[in-house]
Structure formats: structure tokens, C-alpha cells
Protein backbone atom coordinates (compact mmCIF):
# COMPACT_ATOMS: atom_id res chain seq x y z
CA UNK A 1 32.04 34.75 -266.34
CA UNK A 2 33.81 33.06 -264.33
CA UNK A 3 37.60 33.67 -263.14
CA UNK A 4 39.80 31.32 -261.32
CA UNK A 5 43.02 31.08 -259.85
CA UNK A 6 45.21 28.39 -258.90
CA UNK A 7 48.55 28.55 -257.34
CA UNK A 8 51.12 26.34 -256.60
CA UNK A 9 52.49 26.57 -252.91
CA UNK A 10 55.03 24.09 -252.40
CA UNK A 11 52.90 20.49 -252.86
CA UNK A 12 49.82 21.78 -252.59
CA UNK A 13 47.54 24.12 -254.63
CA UNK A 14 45.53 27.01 -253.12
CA UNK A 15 41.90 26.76 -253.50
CA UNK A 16 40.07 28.30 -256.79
CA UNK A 17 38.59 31.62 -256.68
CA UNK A 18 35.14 32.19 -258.23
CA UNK A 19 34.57 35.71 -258.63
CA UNK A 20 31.09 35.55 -259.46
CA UNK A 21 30.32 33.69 -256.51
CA UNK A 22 32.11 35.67 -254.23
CA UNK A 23 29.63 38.95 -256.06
CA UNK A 24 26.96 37.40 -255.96
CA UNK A 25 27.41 37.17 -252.26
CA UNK A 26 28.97 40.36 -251.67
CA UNK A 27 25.15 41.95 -253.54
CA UNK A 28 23.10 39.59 -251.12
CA UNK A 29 24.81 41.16 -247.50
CA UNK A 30 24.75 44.60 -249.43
CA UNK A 31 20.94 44.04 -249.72
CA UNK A 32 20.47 42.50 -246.54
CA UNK A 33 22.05 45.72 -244.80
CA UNK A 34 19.67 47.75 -247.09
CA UNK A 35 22.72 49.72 -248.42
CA UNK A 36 22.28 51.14 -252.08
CA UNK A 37 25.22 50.69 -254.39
CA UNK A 38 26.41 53.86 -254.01
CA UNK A 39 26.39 53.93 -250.29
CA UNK A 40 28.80 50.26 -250.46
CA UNK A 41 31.06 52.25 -253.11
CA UNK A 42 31.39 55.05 -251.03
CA UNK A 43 32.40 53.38 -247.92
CA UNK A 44 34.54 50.89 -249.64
CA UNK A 45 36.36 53.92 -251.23
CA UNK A 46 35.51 52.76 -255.20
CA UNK A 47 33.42 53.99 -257.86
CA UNK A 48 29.68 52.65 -258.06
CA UNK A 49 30.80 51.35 -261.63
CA UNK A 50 33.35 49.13 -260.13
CA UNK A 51 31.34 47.73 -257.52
CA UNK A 52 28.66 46.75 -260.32
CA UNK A 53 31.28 44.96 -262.14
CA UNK A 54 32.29 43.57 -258.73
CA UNK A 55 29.43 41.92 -258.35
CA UNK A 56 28.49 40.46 -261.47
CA UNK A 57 31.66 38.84 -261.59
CA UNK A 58 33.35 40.95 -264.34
CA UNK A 59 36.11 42.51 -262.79
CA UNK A 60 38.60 41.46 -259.96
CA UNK A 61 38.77 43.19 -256.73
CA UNK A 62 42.26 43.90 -254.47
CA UNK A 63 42.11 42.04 -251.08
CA UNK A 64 42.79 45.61 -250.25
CA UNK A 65 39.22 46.74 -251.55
CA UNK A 66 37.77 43.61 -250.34
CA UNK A 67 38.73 44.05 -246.65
């Protein structure tokens, strides 16, 4: 699934978003750092559910949640 957003700002228009992508990488560092699920959701302050749908893609994440 993929989700995209494009915005005007005056002439020009903000670079797409692709959500899956952007899971998809957010799974690979989460790996990498040998963290479980859980332990990401936990210290980003969301429910293991939501981070699962995070990173497949299926659900959008605040900049607030992704900082």
C-alpha cells in the first residue's frame, strides 16, 4: 500500500511521501539495533500494534511519533 502526499507551497510542490518505504526502513535500523518490536513501541511511546502497521506501510505516523 502505498500512501502519498503532495502539497502545493506557493510554485512548487513538496516531495511525495511513501509510507512503506519510509517502514520498511524504519524495521531495517530497528533490526540493526537488535531492538524487538516491543522495545521500539515502548520507547517511541505507541502500542506494538501501531508500530507493526507502521512498518508495513498501513497506517500513517505523526512527525510527533516519528521524531
Amino acid at each position: 500500500m502505498k500512501n502519498t502526499i503532495a502539497k502545493w507551497e506557493g510554485s512548487e510542490i513538496m516531495k511525495e511521501l511513501d509510507y512503506s518505504a519510509m517502514g520498511k526502513r524504519i524495521r531495517q535500523v530497528r533490526k540493526v539495533k537488535g531492538w524487538s518490536q516491543d522495545e521500539l513501541a515502548r520507547k517511541a511511546g505507541i502500542s506494538m500494534s501501531f508500530l507493526g502497521h507502521i512498518e508495513r506501510g498501513s497506517r500513517i505516523m505523526s512527525l510527533e511519533t516519528f521524531v
